[in-house]
Protein backbone atom coordinates (compact mmCIF):
# COMPACT_ATOMS: atom_id res chain seq x y z
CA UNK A 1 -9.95 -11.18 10.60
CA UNK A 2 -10.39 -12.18 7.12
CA UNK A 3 -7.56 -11.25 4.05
CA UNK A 4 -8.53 -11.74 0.76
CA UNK A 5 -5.88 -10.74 -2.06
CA UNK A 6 -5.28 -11.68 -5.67
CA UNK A 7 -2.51 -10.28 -7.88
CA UNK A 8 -3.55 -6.89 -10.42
CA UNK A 9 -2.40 -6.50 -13.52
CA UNK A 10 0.36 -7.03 -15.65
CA UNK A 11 2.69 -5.80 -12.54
CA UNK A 12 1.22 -8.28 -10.51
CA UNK A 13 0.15 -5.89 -7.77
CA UNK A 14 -1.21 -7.39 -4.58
CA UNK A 15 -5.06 -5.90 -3.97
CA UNK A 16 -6.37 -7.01 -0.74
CA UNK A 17 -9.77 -7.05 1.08
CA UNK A 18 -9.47 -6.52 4.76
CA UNK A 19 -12.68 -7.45 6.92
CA UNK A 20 -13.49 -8.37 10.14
CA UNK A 21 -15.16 -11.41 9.19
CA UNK A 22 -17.14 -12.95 4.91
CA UNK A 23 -20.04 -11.29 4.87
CA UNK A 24 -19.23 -7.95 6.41
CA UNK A 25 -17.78 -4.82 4.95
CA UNK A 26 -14.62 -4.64 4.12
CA UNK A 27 -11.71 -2.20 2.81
CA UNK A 28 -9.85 -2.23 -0.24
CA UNK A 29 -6.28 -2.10 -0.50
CA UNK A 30 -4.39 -1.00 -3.90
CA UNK A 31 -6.89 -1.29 -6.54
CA UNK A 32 -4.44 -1.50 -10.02
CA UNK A 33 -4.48 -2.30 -13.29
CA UNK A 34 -7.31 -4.92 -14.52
CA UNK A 35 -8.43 -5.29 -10.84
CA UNK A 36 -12.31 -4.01 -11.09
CA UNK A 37 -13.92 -7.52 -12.22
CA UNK A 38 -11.38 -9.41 -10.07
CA UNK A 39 -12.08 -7.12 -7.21
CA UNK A 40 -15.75 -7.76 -7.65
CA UNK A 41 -15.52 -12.09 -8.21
CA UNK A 42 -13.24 -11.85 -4.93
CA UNK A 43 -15.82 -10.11 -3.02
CA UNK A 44 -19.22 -12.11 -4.25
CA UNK A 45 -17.37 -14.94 -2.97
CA UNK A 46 -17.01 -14.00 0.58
CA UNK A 47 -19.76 -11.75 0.33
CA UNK A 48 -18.05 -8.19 1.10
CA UNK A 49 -19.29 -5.07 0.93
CA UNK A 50 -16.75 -2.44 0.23
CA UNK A 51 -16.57 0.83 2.56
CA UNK A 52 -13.24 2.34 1.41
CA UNK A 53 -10.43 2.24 -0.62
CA UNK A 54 -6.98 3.06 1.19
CA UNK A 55 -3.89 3.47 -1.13
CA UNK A 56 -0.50 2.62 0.22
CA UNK A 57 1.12 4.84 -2.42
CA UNK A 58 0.05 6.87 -5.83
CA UNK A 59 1.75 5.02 -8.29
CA UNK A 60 -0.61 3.74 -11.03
CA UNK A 61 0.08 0.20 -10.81
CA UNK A 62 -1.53 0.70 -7.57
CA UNK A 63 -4.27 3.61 -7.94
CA UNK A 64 -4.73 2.74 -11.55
CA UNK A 65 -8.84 0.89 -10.72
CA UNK A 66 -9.47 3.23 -7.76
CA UNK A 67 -12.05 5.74 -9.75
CA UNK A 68 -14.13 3.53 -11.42
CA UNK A 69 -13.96 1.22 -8.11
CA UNK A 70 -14.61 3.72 -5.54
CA UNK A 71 -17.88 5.14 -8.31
CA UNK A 72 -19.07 1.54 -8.81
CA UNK A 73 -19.55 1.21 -4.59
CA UNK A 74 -20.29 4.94 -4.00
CA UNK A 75 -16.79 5.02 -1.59
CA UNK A 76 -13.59 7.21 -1.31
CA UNK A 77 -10.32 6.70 -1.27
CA UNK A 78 -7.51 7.77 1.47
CA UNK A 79 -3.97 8.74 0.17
CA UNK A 80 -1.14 10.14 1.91
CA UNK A 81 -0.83 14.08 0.43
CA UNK A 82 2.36 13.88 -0.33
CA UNK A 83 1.57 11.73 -3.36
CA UNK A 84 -1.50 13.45 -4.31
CA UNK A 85 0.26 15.15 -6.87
CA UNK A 86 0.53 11.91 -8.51
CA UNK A 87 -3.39 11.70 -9.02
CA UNK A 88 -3.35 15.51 -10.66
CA UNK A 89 0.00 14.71 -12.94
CA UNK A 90 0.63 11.27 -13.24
CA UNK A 91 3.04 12.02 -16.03
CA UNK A 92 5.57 13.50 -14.05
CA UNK A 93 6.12 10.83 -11.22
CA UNK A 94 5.70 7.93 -13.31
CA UNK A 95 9.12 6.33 -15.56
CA UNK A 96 8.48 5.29 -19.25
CA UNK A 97 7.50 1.79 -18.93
CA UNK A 98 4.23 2.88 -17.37
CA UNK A 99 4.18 6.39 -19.66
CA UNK A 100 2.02 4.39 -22.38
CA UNK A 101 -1.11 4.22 -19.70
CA UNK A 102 -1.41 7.62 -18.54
CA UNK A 103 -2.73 8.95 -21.56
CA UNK A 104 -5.65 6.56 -21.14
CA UNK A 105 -6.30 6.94 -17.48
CA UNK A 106 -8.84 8.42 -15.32
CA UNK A 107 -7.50 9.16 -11.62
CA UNK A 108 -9.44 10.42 -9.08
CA UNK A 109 -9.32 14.64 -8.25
CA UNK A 110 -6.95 15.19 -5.15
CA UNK A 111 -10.03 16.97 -3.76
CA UNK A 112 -11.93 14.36 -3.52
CA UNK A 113 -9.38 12.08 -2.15
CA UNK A 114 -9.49 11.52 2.03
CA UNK A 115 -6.02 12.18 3.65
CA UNK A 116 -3.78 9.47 5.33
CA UNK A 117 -2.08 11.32 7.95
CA UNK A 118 1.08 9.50 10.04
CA UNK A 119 -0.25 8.10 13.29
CA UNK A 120 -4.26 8.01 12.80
CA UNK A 121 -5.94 5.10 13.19
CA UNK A 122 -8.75 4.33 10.41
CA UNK A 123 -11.45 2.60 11.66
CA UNK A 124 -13.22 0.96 8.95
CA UNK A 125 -15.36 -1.81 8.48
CA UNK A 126 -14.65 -3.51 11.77
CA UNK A 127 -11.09 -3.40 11.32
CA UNK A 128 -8.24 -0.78 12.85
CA UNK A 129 -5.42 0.31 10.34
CA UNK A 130 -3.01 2.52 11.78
CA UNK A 131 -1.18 5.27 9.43
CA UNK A 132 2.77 4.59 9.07
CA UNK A 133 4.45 7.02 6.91
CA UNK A 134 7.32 5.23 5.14
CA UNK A 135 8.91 7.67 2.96
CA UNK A 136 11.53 6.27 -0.16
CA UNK A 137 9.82 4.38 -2.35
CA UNK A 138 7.30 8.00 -3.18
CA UNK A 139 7.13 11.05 -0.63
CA UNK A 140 4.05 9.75 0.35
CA UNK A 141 4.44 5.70 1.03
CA UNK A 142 2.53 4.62 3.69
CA UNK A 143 2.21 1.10 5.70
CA UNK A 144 -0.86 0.13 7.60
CA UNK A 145 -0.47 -1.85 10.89
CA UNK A 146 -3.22 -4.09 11.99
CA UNK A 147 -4.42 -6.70 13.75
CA UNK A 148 -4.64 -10.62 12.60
CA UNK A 149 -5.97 -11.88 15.56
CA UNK A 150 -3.32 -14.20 15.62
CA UNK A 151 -0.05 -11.92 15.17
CA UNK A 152 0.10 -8.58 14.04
CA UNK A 153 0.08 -7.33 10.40
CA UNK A 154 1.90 -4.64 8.24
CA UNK A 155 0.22 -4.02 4.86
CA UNK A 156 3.44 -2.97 3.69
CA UNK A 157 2.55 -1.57 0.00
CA UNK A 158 5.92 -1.15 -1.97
CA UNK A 159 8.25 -0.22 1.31
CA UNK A 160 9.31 -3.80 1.78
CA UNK A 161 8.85 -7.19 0.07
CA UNK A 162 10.10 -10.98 0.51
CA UNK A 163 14.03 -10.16 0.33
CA UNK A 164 13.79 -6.72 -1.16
CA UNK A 165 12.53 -3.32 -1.19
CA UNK A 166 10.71 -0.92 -3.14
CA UNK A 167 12.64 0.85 -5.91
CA UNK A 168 13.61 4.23 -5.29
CA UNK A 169 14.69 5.49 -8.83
CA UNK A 170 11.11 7.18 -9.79
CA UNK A 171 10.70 10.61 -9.41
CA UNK A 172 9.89 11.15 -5.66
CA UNK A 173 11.87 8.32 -4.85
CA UNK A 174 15.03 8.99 -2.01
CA UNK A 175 17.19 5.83 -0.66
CA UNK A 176 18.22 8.30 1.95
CA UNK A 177 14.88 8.20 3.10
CA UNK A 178 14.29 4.70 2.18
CA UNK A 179 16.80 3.59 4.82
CA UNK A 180 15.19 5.83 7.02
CA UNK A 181 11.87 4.30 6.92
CA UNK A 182 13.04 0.96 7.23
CA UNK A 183 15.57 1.54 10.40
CA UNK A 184 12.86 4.30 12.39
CA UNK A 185 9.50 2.18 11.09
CA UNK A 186 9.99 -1.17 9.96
CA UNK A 187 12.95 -2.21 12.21
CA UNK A 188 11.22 -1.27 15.29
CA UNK A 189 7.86 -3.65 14.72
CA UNK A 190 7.54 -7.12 16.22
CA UNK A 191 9.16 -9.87 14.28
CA UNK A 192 6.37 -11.63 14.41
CA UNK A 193 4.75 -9.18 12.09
CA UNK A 194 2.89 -10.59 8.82
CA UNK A 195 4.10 -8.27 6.07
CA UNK A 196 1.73 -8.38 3.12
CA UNK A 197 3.50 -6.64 0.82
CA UNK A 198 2.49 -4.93 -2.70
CA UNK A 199 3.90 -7.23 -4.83
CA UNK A 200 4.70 -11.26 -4.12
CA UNK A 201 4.31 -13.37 -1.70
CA UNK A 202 4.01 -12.45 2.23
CA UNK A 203 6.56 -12.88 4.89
CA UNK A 204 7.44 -11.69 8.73
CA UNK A 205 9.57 -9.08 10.41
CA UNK A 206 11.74 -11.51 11.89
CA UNK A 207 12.61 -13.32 8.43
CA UNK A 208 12.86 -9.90 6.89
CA UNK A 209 15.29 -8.78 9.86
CA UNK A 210 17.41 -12.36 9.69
CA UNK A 211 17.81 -12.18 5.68
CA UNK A 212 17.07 -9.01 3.84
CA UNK A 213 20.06 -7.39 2.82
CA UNK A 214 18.67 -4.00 2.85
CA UNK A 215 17.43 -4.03 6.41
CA UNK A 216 20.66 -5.24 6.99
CA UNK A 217 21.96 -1.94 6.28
CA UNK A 218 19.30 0.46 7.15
CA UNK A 219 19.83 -1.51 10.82
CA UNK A 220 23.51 -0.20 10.72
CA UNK A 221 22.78 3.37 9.66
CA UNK A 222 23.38 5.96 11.13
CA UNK A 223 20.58 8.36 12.92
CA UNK A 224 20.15 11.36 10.91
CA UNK A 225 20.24 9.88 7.13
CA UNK A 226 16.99 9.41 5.98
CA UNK A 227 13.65 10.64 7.77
């Protein structure tokens, strides 16, 4: 299995390449802001061939490259529906510090977008991502599970990071469900689990279990808040 990622943007969004092996196809994970020539020098070097772009979530630091990438390779893109409203009005689930971009932006139609549904498996380019639905962060926050030949891997998008979470104050966002998502989906995976989050550096289930604060407290919630 072969990861490639480099850091989008002024947000510093992680965009990955997932392949089975350099020189294979791959799939693209998260394309944001300023990613298209990065995306492209990060390829050449490990000679990839795109097949697909899978979003982990609609917010524009994350979706913001995914038209003119998935054009530029003749692919599409998979999104969870419940956030494809954020490709049709980005103004209304976006909070002003990212309102000064959507005027300027060019998303992809909703129609044209695959769907991510909770369970599948995607099997793309070699490699098996399975669909976890991780609602808090948006409606429609997904994780992918997959295999690193070595341990297995959670592409975790904005649901959890080293020591944190993903905000839940955007429109769309719920910590109700939040803490739902992380007891019922996160909790439950190995803790040997890379994460490979959206934003900063990776880490494991079992560090996230022994130290984040928030899993802390989704581990001691209740059944029935949240999901």
């Amino acid at each position: 299995m072969l990861i490639r990622s480099f850091p989008a943007g002024a947000f510093g969004t992680n965009c990955y390449a997932v392949a089975s092996g350099p020189r294979s196809e791959c799939v693209v994970v998260d394309p944001g802001m300023e990613a298209v020539e990065p995306l492209a020098e990060m390829l050449a070097a490990d000679g990839l061939k795109p097949v697909a772009v899978v979003l982990t979530h609609g917010h524009l630091d994350h979706t913001f490259s995914v038209l003119p990438v998935c054009d530029g390779y003749g692919i599409p893109a998979y999104l969870h529906p419940a956030d494809s409203g954020m490709l049709s009005d980005p103004a209304r689930w976006h909070g002003p510090a990212l309102a000064p971009l959507i005027s300027g932006v060019r998303l992809p139609d909703p129609a044209d977008v695959l769907a991510l549904d909770d369970g599948a498996t995607l099997s793309l380019a070699g490699v098996d991502l399975t669909v976890r639905h991780a609602p808090g962060h948006t409606q429609g926050s997904v994780m992918f599970s997959l295999d690193l030949d070595d341990s297995p891997g959670l592409l975790a998008g904005d649901v959890l990071f080293a020591g944190s979470v993903g905000r839940v104050d955007l429109p769309g966002g719920s910590w109700e469900s939040m803490l739902g998502s992380l007891r019922d989906v996160v909790l439950p995976l190995d803790d040997a689990t890379v994460v490979l989050p959206g934003h900063g550096p990776a880490t494991t289930i079992g560090r996230e279990r022994a130290t984040n604060p928030y899993l802390a407290e989704a581990s001691a919630a209740p059944k029935g808040r949240g999901l």
